[in-house]
C-alpha atoms as a PDB file:
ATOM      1  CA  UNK A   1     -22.256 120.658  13.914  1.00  0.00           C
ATOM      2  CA  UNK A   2     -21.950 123.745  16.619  1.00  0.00           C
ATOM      3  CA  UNK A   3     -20.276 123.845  19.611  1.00  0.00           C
ATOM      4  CA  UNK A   4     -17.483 125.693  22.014  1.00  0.00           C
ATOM      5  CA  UNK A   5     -14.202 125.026  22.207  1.00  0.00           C
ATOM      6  CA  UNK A   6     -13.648 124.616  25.695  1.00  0.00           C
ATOM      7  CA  UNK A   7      -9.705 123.160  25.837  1.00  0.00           C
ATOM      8  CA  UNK A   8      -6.746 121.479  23.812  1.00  0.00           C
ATOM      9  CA  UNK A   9      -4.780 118.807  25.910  1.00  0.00           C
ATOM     10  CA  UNK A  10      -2.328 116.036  25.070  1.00  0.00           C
ATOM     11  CA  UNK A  11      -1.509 112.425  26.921  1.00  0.00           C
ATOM     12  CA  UNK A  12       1.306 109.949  26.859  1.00  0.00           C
ATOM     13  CA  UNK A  13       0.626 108.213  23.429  1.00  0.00           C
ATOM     14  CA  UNK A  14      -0.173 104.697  25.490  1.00  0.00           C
ATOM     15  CA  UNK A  15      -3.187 106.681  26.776  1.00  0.00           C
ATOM     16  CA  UNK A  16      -4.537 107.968  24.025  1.00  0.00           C
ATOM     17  CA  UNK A  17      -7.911 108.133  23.756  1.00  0.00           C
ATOM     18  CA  UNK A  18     -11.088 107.318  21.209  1.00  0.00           C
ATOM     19  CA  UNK A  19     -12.200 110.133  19.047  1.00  0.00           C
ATOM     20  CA  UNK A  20     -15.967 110.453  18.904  1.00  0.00           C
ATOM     21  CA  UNK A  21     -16.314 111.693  15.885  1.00  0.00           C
ATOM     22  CA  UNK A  22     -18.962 109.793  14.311  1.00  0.00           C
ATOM     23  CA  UNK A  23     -17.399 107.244  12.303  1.00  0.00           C
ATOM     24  CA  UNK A  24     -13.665 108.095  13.267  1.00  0.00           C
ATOM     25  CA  UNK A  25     -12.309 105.574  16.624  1.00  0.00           C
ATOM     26  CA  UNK A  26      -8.869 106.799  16.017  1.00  0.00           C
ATOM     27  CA  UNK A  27      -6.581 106.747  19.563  1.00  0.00           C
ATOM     28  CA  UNK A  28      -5.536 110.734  19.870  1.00  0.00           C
ATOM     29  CA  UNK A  29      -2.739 111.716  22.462  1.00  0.00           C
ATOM     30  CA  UNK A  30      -1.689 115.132  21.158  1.00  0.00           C
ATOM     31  CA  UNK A  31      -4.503 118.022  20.676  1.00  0.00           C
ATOM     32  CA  UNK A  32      -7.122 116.165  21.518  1.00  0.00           C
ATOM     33  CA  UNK A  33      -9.935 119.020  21.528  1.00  0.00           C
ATOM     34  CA  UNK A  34     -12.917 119.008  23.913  1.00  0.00           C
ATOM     35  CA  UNK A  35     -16.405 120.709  22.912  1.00  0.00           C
ATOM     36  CA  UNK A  36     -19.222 121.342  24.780  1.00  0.00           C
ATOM     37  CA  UNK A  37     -21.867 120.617  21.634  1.00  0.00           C
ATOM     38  CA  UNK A  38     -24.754 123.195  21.588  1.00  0.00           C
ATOM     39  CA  UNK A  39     -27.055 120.928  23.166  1.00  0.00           C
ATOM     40  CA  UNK A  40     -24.573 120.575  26.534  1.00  0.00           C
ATOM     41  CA  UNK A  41     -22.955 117.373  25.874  1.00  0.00           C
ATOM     42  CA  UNK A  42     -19.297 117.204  25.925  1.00  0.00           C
ATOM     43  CA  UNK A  43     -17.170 115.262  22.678  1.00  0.00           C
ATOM     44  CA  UNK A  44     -13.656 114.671  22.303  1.00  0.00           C
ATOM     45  CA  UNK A  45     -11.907 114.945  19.298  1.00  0.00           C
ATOM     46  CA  UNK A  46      -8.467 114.491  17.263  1.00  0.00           C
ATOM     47  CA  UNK A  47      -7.408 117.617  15.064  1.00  0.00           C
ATOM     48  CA  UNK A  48      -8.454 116.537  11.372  1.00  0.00           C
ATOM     49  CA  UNK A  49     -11.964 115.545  12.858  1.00  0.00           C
ATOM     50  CA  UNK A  50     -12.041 119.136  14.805  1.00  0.00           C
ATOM     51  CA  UNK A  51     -11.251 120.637  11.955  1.00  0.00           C
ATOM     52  CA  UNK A  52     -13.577 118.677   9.988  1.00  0.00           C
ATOM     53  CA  UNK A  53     -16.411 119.139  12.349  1.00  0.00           C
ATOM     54  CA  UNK A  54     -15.468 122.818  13.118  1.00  0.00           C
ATOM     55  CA  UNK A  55     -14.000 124.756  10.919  1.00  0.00           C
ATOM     56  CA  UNK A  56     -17.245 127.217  10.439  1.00  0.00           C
ATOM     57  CA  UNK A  57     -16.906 128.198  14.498  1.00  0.00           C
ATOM     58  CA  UNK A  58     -15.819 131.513  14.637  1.00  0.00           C
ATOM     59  CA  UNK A  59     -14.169 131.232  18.030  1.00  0.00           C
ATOM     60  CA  UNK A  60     -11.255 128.793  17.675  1.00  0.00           C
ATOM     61  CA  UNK A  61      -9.301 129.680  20.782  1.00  0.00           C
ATOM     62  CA  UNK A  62      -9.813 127.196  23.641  1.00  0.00           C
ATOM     63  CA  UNK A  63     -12.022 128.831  26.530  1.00  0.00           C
ATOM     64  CA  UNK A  64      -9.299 126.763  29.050  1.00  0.00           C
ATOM     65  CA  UNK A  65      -5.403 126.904  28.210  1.00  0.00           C
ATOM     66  CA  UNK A  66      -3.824 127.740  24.827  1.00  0.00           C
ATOM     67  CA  UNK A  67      -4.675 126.152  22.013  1.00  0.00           C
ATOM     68  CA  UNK A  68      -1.143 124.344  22.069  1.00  0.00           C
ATOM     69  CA  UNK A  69      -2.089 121.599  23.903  1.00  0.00           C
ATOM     70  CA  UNK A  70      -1.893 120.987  27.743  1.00  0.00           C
ATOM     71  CA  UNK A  71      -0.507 118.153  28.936  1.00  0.00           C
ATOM     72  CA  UNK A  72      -2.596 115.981  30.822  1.00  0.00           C
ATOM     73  CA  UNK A  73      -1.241 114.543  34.677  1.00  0.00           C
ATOM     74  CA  UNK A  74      -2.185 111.146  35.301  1.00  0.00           C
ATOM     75  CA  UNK A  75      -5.062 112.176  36.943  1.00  0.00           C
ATOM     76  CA  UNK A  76      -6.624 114.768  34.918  1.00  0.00           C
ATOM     77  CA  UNK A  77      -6.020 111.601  31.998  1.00  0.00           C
ATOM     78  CA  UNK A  78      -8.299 109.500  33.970  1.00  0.00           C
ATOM     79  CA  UNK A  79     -11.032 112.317  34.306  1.00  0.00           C
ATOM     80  CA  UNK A  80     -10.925 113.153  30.847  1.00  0.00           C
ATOM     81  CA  UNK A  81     -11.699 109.267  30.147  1.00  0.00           C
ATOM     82  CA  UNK A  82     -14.554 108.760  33.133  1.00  0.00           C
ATOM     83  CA  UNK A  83     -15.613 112.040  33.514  1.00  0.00           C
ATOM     84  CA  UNK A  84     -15.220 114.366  31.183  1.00  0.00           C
ATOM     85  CA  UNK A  85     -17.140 117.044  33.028  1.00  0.00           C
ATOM     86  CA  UNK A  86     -15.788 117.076  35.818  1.00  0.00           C
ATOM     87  CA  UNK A  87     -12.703 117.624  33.979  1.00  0.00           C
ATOM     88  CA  UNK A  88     -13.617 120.611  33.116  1.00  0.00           C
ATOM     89  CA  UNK A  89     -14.967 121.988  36.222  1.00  0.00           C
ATOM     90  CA  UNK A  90     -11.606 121.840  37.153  1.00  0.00           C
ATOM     91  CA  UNK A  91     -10.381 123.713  34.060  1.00  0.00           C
ATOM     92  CA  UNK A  92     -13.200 125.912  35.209  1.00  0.00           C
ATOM     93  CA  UNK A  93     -11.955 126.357  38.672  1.00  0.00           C
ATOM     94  CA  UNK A  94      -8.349 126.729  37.687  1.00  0.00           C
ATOM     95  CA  UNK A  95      -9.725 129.242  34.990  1.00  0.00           C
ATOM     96  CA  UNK A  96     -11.997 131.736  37.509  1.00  0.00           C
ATOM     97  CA  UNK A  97      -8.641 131.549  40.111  1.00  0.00           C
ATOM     98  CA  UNK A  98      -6.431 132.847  37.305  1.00  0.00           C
ATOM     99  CA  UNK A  99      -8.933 135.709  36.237  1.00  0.00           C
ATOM    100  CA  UNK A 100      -8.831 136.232  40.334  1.00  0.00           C
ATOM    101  CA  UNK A 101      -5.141 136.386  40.474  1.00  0.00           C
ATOM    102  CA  UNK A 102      -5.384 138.326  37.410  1.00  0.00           C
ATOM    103  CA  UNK A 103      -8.128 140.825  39.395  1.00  0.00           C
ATOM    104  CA  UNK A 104      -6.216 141.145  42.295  1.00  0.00           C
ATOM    105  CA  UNK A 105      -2.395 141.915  40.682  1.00  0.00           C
ATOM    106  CA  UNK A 106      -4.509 144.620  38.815  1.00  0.00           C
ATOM    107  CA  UNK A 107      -5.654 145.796  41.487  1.00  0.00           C
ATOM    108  CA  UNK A 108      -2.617 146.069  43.630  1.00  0.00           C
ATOM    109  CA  UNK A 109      -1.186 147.645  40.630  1.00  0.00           C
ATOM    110  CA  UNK A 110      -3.477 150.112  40.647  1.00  0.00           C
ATOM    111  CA  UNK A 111      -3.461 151.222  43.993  1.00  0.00           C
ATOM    112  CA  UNK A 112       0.730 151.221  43.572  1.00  0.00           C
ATOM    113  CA  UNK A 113       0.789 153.953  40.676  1.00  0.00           C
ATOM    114  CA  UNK A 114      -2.062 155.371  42.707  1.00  0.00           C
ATOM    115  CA  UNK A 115       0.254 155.723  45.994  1.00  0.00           C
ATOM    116  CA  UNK A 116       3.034 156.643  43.392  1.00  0.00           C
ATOM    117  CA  UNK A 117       1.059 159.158  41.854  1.00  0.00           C
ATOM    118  CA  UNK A 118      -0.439 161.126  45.490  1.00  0.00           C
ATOM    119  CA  UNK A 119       3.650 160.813  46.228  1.00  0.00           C
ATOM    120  CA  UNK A 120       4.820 162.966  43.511  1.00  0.00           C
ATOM    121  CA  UNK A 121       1.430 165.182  44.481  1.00  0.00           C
ATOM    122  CA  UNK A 122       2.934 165.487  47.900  1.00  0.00           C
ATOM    123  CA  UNK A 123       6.518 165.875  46.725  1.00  0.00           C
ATOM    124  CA  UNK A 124       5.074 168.762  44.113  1.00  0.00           C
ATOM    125  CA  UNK A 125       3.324 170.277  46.668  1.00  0.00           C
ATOM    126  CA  UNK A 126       5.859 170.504  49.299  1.00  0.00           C
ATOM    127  CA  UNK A 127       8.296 172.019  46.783  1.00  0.00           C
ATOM    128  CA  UNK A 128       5.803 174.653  46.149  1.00  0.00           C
ATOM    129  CA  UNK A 129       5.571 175.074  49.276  1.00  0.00           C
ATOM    130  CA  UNK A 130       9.571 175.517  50.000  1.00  0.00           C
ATOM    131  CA  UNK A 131       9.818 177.121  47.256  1.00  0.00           C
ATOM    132  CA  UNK A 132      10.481 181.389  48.086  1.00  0.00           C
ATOM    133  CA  UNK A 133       8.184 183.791  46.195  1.00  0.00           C
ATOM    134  CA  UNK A 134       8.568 185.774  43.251  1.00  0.00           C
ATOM    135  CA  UNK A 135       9.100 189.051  43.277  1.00  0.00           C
ATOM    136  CA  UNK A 136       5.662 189.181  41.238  1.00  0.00           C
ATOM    137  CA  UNK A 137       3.816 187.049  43.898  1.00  0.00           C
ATOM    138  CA  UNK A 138       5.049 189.650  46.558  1.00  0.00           C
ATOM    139  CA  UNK A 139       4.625 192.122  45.250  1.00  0.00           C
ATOM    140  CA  UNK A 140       0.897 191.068  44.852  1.00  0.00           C
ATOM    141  CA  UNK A 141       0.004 191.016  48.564  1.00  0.00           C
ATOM    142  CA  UNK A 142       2.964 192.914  49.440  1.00  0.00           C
ATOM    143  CA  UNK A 143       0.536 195.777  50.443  1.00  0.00           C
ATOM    144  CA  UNK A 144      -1.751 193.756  52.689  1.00  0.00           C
ATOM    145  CA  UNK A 145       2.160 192.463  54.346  1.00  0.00           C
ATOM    146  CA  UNK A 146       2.792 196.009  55.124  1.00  0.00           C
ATOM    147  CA  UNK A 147      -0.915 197.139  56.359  1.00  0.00           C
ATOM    148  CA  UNK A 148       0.002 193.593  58.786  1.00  0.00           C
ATOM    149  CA  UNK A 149       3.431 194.995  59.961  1.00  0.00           C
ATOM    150  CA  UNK A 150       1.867 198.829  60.162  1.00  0.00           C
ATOM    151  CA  UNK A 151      -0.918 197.042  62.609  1.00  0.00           C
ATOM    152  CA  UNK A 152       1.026 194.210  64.386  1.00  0.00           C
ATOM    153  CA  UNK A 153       4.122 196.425  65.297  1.00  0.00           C
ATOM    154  CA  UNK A 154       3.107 199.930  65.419  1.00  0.00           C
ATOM    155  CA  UNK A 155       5.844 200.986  62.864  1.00  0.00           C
ATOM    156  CA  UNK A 156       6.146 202.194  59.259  1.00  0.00           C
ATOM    157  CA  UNK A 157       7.042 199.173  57.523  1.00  0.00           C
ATOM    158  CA  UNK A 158       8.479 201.663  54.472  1.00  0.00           C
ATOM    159  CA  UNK A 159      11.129 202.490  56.981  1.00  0.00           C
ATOM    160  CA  UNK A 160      14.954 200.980  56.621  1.00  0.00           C
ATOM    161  CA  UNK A 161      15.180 197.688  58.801  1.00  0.00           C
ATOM    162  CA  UNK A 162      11.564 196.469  58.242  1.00  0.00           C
ATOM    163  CA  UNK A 163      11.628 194.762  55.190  1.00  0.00           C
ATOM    164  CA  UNK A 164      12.532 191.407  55.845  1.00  0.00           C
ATOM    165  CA  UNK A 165       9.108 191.367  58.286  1.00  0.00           C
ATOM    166  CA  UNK A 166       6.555 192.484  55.681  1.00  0.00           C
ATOM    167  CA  UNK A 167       8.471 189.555  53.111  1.00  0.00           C
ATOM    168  CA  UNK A 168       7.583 187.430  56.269  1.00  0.00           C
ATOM    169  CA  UNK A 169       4.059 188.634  56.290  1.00  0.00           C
ATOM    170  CA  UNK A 170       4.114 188.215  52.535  1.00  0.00           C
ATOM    171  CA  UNK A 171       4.852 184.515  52.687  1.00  0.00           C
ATOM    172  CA  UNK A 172       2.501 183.688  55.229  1.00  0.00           C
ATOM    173  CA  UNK A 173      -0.196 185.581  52.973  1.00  0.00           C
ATOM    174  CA  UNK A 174       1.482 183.375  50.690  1.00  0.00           C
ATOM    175  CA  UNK A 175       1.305 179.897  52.368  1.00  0.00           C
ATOM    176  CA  UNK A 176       5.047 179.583  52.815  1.00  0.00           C
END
């Protein structure tokens, strides 16, 4: 016999219900398994008869819940005994709003390391920024500072009291 296991729930024992395992009729209450049989009809089953019945399917996790058992309200009981289908379209619906909440927490967890991460960009960056230049990174441009100060001020930036502009020329050639 194939199938899919689609959930594992459990009543009060006074509602138990039938197995349909061909030749079984025992009341189940606790793990009573639901299958969707290959050819779309839904049985429901005690454990030794799933297990029976079963054993060969490779995928043994319930597609609904944990394979524990979920306790059945009073009227999900009712469903499960009149309409088992509709039973689980609900599991269904409860199911794809899970994987939704599931979508969207990922989602807003994503975009939080993603505002976390451009933060510590913009924290990086501004330190660079603040941060004064090396001697080596002056002294890189430091003859396009003074060529600035020679042009902007008419004076020989080599001379004493003008080196504190061409450093400020530096660091704007700089970006700081």
């Amino acid at each position: 016999m194939n199938g899919k296991l689609l959930a594992v729930v459990g009543v009060e024992k006074a509602d138990r219900v039938v197995c349909q395992a061909q030749g079984c009729g025992h009341g189940v209450y606790r793990r009573i398994h639901v299958v969707r049989h290959d050819e779309g009809a839904l049985g429901v089953y005690g454990s030794d008869c799933f297990g029976r019945l079963f054993s060969h399917l490779v995928e043994t996790n319930p597609r609904y819940g944990s394979g524990e058992g979920r306790e059945l309200t009073a009227d999900e009981r009712q469903m499960l005994a009149e309409n088992t289908e509709r039973l689980i379209c609900q599991f269904e619906t409860e199911h794809q709003a899970l994987l939704e909440q599931a979508r969207l927490r990922q989602e807003h967890q994503a975009k939080v390391e993603q505002a976390a991460h451009e933060l510590a960009e913009r924290r990086r960056a501004e330190a660079e920024r603040r941060r004064p230049p090396t001697a080596e990174e002056i002294a890189r441009v430091e003859q396009e500072a003074k060529k600035m100060v020679r042009e902007k001020y008419s004076v020989d930036p080599d001379a004493p009291g003008w080196r504190g502009l061409v450093i400020a020329e530096a660091r704007k050639l700089l970006g700081r």
